[in-house]
N, C-alpha and C. Protein backbone atom coordinates (compact mmCIF):
# COMPACT_ATOMS: atom_id res chain seq x y z
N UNK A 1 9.98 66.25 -31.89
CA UNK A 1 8.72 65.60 -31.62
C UNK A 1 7.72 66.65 -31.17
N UNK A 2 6.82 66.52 -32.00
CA UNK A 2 5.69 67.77 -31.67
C UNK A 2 4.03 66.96 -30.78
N UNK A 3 4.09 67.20 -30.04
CA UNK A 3 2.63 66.59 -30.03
C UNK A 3 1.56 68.00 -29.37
N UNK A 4 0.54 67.67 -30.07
CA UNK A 4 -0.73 68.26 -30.64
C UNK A 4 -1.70 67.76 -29.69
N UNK A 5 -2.45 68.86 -29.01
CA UNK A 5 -3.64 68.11 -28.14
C UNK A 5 -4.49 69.46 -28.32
N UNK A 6 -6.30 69.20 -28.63
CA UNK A 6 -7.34 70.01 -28.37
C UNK A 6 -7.84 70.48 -27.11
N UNK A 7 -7.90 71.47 -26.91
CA UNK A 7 -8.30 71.40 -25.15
C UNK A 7 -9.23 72.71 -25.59
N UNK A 8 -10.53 73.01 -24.29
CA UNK A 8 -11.30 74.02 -24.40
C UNK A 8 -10.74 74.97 -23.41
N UNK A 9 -10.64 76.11 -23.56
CA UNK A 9 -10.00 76.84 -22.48
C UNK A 9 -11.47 77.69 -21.58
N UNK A 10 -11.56 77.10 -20.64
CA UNK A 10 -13.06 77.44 -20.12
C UNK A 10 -13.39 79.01 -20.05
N UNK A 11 -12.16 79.93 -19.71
CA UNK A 11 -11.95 81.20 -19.45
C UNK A 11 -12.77 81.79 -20.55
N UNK A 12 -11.99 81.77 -21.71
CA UNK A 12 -12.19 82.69 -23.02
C UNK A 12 -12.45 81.59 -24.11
N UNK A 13 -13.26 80.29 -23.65
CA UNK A 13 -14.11 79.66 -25.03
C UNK A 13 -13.52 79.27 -26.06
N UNK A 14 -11.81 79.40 -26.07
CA UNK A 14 -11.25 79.17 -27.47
C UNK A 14 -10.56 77.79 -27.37
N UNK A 15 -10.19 77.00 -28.40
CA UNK A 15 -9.70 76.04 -28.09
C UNK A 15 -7.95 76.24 -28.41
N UNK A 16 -7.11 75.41 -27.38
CA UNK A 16 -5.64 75.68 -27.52
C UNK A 16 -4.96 74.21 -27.80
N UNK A 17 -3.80 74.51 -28.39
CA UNK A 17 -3.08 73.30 -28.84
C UNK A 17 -1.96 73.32 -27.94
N UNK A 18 -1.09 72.19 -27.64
CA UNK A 18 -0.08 72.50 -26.67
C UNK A 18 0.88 71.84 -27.60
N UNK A 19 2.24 72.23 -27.41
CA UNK A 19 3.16 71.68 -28.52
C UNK A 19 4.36 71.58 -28.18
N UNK A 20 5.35 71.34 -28.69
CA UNK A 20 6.81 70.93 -27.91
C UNK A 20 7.14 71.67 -26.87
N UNK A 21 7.77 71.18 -25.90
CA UNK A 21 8.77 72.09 -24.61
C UNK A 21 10.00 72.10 -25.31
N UNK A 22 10.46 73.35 -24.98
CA UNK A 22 11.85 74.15 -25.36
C UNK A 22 12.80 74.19 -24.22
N UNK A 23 13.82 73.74 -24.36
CA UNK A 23 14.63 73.06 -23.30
C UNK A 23 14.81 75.19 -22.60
N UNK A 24 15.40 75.29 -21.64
CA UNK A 24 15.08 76.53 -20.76
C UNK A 24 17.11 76.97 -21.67
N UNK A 25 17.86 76.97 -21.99
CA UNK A 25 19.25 77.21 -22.10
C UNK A 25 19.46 77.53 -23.74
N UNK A 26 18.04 76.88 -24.48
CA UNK A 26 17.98 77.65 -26.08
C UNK A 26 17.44 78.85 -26.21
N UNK A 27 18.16 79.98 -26.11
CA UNK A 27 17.57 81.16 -26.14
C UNK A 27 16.97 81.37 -27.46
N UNK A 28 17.49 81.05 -28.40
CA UNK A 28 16.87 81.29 -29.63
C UNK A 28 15.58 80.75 -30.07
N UNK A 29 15.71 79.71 -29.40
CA UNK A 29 14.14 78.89 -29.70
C UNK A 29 13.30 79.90 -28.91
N UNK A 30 13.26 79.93 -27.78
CA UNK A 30 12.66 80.65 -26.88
C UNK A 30 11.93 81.97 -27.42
N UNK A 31 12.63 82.34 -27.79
CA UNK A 31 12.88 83.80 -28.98
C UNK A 31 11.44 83.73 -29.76
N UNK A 32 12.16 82.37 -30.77
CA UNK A 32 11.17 82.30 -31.44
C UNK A 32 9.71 82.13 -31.49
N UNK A 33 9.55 81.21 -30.33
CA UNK A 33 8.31 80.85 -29.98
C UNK A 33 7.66 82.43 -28.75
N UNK A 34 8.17 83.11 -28.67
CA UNK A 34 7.76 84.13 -28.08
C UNK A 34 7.25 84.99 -29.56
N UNK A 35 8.06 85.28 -30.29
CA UNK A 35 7.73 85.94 -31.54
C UNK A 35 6.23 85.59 -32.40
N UNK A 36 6.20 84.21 -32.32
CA UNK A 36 5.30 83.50 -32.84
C UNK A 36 3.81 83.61 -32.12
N UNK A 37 3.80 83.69 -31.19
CA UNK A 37 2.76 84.28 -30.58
C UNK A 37 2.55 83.61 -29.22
N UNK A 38 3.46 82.30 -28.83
CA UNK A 38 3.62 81.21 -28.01
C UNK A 38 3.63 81.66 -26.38
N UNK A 39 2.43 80.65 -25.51
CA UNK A 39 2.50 81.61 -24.07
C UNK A 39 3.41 80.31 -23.00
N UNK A 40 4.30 80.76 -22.64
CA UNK A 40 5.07 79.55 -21.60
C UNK A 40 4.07 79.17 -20.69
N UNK A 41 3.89 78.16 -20.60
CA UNK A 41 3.09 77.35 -19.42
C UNK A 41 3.96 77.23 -17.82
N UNK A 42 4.78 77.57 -18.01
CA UNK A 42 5.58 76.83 -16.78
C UNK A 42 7.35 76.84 -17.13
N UNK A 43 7.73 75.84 -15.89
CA UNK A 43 9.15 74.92 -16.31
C UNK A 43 8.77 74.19 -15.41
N UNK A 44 9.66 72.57 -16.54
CA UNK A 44 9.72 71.45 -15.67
C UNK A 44 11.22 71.42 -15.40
N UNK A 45 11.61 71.24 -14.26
CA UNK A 45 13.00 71.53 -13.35
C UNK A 45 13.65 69.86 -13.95
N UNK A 46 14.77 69.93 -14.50
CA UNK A 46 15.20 68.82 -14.68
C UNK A 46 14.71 67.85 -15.52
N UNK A 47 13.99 68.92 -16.61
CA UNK A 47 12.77 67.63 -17.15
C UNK A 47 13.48 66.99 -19.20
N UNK A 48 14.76 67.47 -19.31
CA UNK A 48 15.26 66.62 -20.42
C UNK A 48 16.59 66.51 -20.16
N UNK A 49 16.84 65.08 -20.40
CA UNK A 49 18.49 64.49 -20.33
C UNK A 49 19.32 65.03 -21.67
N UNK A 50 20.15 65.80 -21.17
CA UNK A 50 20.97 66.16 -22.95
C UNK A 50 22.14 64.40 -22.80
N UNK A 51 22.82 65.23 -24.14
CA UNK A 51 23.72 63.55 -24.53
C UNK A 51 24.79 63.62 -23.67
N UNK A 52 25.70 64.62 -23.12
CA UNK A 52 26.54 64.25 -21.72
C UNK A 52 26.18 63.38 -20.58
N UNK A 53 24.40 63.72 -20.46
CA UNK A 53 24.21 62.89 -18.77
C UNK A 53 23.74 64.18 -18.15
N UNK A 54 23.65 65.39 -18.63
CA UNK A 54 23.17 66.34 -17.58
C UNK A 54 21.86 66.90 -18.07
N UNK A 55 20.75 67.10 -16.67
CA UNK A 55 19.73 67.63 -16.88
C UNK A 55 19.17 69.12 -17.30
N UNK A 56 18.53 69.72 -18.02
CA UNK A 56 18.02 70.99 -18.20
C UNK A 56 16.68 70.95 -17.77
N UNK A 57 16.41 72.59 -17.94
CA UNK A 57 14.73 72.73 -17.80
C UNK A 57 14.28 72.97 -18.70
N UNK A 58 12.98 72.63 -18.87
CA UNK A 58 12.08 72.75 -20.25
C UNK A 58 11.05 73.53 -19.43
N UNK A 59 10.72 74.26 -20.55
CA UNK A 59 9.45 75.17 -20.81
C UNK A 59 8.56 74.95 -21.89
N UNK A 60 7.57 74.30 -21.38
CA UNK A 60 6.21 74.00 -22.64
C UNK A 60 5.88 75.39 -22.67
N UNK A 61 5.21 75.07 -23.88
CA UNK A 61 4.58 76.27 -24.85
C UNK A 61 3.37 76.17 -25.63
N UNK A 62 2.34 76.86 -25.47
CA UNK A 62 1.04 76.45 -25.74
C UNK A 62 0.67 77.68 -26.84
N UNK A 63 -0.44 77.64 -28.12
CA UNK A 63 -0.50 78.63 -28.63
C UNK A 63 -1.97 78.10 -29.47
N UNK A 64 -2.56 79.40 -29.06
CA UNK A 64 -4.45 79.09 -29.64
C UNK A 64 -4.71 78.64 -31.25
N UNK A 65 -5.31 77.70 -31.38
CA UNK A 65 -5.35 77.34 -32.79
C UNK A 65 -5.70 78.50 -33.72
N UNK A 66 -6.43 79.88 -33.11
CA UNK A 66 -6.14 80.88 -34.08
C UNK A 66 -4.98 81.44 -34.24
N UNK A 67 -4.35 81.20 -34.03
CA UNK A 67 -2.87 82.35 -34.03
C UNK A 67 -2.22 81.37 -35.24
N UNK A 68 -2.26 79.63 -35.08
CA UNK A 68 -1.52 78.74 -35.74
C UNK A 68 -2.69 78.99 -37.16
N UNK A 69 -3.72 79.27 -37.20
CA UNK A 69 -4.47 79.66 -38.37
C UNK A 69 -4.02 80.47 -39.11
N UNK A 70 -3.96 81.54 -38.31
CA UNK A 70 -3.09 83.08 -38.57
C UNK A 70 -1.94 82.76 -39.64
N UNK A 71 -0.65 82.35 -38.69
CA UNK A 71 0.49 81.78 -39.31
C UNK A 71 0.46 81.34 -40.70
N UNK A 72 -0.58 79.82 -40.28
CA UNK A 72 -0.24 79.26 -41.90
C UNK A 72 -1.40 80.20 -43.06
N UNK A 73 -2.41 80.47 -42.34
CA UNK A 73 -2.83 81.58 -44.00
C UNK A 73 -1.51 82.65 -44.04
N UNK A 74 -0.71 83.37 -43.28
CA UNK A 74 0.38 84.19 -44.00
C UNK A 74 1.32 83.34 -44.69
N UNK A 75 1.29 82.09 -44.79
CA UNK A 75 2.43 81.62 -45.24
C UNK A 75 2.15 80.62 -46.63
N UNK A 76 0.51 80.14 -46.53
CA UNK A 76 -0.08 79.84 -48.04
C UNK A 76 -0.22 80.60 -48.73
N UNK A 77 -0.81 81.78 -48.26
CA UNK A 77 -0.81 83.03 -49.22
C UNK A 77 0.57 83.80 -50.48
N UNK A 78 1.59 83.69 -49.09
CA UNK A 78 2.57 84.45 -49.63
C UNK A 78 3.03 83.14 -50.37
N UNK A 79 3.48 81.84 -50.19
CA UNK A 79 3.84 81.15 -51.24
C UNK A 79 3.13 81.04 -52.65
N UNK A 80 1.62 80.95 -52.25
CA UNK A 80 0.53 81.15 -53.75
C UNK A 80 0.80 82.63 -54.54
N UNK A 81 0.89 83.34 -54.33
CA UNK A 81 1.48 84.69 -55.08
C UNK A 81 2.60 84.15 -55.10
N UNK A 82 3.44 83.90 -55.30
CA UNK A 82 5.22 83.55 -55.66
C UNK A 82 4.70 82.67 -56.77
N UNK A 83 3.83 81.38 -56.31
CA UNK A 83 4.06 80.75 -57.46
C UNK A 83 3.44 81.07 -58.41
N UNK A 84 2.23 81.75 -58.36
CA UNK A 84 1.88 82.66 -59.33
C UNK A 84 2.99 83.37 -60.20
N UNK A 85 3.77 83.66 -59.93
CA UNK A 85 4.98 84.69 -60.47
C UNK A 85 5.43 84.11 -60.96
N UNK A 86 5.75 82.65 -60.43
CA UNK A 86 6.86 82.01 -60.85
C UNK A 86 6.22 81.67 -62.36
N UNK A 87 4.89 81.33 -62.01
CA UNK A 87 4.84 80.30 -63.08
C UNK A 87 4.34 81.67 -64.53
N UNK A 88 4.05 83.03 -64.58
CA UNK A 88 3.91 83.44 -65.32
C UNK A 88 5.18 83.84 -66.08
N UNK A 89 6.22 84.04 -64.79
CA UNK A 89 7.77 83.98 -65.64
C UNK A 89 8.23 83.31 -66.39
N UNK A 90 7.47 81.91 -66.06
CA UNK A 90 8.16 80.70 -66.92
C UNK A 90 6.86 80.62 -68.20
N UNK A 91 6.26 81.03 -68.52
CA UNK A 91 5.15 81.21 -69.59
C UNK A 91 5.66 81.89 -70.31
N UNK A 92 6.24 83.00 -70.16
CA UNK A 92 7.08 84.50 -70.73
C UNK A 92 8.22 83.40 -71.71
N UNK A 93 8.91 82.42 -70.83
CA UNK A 93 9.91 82.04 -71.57
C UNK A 93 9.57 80.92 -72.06
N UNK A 94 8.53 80.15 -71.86
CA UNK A 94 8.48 78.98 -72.59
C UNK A 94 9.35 77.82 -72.08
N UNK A 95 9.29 77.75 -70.79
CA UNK A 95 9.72 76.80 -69.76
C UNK A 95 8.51 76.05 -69.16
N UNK A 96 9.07 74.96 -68.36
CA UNK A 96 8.30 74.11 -68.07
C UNK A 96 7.45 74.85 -66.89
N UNK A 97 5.89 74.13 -66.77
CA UNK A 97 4.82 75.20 -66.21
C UNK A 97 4.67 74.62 -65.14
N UNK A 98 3.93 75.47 -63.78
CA UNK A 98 3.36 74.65 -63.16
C UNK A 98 1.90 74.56 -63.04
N UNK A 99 1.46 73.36 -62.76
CA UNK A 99 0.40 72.92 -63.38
C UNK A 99 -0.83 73.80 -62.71
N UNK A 100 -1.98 73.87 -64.00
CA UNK A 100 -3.16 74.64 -63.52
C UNK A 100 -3.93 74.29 -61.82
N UNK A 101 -4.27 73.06 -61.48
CA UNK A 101 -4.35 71.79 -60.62
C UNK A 101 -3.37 72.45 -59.37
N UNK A 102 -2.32 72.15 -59.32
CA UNK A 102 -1.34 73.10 -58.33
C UNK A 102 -1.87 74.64 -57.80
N UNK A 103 -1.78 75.60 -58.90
CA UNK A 103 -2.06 76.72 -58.29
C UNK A 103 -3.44 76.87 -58.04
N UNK A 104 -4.56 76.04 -58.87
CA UNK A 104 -5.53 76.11 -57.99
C UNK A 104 -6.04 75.30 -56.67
N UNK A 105 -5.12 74.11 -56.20
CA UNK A 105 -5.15 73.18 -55.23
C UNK A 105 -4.66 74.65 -54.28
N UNK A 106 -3.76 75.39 -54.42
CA UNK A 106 -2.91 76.50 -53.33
C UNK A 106 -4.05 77.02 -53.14
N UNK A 107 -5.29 77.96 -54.20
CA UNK A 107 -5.62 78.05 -53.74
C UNK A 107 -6.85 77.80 -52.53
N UNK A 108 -7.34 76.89 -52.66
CA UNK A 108 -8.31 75.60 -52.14
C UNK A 108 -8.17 75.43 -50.95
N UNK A 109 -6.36 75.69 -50.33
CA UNK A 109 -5.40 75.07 -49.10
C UNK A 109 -5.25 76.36 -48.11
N UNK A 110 -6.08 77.37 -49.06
CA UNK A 110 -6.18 78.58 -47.89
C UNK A 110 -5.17 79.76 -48.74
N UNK A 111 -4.75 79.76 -49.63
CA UNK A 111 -3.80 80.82 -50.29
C UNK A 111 -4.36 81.72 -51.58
N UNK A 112 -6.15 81.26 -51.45
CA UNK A 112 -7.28 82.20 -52.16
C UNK A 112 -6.39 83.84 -52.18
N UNK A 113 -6.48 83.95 -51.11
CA UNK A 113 -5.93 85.77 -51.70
C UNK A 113 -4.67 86.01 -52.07
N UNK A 114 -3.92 85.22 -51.77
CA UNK A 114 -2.75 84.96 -52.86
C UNK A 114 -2.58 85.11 -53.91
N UNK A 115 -3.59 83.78 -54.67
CA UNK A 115 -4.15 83.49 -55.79
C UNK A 115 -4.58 84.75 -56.63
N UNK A 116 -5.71 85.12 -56.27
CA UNK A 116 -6.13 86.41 -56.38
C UNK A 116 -5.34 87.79 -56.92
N UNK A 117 -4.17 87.66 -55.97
CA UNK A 117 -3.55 88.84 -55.98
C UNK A 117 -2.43 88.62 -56.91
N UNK A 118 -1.93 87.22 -56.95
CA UNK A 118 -0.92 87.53 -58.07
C UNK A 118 -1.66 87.16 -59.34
N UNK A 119 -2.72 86.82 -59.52
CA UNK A 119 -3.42 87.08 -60.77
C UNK A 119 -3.63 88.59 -61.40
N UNK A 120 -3.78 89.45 -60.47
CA UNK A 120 -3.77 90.97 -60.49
C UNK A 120 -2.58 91.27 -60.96
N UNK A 121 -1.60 91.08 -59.60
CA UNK A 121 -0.21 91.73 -60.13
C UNK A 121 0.86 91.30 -61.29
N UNK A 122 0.44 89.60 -61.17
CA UNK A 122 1.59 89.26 -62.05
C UNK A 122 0.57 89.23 -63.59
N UNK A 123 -0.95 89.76 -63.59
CA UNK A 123 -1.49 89.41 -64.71
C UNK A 123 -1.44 88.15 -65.26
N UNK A 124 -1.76 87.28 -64.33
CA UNK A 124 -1.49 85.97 -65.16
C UNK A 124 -3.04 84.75 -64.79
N UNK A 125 -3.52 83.88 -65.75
CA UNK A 125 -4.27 83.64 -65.82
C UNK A 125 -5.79 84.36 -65.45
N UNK A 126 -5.81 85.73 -65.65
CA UNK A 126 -7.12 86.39 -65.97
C UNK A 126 -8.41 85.95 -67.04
N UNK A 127 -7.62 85.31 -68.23
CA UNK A 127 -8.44 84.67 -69.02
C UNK A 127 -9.09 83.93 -69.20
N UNK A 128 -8.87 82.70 -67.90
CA UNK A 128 -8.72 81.70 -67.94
C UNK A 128 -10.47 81.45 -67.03
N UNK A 129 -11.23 80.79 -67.84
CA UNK A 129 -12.52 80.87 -66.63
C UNK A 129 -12.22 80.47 -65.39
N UNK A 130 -11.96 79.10 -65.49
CA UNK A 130 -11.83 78.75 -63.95
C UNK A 130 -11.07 79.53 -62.70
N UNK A 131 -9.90 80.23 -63.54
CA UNK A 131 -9.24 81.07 -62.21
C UNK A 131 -10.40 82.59 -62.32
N UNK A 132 -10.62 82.51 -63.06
CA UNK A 132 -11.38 84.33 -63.25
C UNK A 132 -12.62 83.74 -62.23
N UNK A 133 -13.35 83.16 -62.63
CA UNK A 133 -14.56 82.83 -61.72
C UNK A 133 -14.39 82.15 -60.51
N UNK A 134 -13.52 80.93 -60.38
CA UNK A 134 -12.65 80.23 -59.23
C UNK A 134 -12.67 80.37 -58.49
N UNK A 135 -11.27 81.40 -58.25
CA UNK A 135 -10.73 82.09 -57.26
C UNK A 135 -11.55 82.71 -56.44
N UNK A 136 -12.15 83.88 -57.12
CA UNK A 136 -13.32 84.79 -56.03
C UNK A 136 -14.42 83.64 -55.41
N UNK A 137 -14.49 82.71 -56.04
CA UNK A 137 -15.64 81.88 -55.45
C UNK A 137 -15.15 81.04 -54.45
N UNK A 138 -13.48 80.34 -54.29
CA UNK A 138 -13.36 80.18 -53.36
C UNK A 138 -13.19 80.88 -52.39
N UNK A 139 -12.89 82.23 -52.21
CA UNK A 139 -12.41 83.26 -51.26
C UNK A 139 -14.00 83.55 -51.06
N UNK A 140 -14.68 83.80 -51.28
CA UNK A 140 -16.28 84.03 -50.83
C UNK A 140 -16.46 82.34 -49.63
N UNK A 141 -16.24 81.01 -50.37
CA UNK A 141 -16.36 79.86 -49.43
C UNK A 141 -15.67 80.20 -48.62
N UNK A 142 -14.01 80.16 -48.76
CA UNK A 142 -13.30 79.91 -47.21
C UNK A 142 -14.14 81.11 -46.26
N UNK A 143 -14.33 82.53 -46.68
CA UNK A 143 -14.96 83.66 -45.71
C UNK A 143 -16.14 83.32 -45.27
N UNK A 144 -16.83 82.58 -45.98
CA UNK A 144 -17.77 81.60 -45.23
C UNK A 144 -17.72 80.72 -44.51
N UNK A 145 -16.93 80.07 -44.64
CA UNK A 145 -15.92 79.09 -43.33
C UNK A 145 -15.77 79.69 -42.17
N UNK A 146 -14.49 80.47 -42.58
CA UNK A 146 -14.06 81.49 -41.62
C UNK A 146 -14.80 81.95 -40.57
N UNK A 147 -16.55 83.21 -40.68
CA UNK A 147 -17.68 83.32 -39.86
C UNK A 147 -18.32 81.99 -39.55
N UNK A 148 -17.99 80.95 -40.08
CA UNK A 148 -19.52 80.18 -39.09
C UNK A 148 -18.30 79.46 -38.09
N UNK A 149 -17.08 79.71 -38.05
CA UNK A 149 -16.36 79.10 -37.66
C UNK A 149 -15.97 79.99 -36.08
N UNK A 150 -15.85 81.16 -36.35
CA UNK A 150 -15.60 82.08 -35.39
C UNK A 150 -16.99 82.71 -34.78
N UNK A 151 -18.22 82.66 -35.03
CA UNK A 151 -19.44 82.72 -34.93
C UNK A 151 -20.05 81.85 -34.61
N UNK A 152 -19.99 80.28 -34.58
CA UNK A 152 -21.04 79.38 -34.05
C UNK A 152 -21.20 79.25 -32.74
């Protein structure tokens, strides 16, 4: 169970999301959400019942909606170049495609330089107007997003 809340952080102006507590005895979670960029708020002493009957401590974990920005553009991106690949591999053989609509919805969803780049590397749909003109035109919008977003 994840829950999601907007808050203004008066200090440094940014807004933060707060998101599951990690019971205090999962080191690995812990791990992870440290890796991820995640700042512990605290512990609540006794604050989740496991299925024996005995209590642990949880540690919420809070992390700035830029960092969770961060994240998912590395992770639309790198999937939009894959499927780029994928789908020029399967062109090569005359397998089933994936659809024009798809890789340009990826890129639309924030995976513009993705897009972009495996059009470069994997050479695939260069010809094609809409990705030739497209692409750069959405990556010019989202970077326009992007400044009035971090600038207003």
């Amino acid at each position: 169970m994840i829950e999601i809340r907007r808050y203004e952080n008066k200090d440094e102006k940014e807004a933060i999301a707060i998101w599951n507590a990690v019971v205090a005895t999962n080191i690995h979670a812990l791990h992870l959400y440290e890796r991820l960029g995640f700042t512990q708020l605290g512990v609540i002493p006794q604050g989740f019942r496991m299925k024996d009957g005995h209590y642990e401590d949880i540690i919420p974990h809070y992390i700035k909606f830029l960092h969770i920005a961060l994240i998912y553009l590395a992770v639309i991106n790198v999937v939009t170049f894959f499927m780029y690949g994928v789908d020029k591999w399967k062109a090569k053989r005359s397998k089933w495609r994936i659809p024009e609509a798809t890789l340009l919805g990826l890129a639309v969803l924030g995976g513009s330089v993705g897009a972009w780049l495996g059009m470069k590397v994997w050479h695939h749909k260069t010809l094609h107007k809409k990705f030739r003109y497209g692409v750069p035109a959405i990556i010019i919008v989202q970077i326009a997003l992007i400044g009035y977003f971090l600038y207003r």
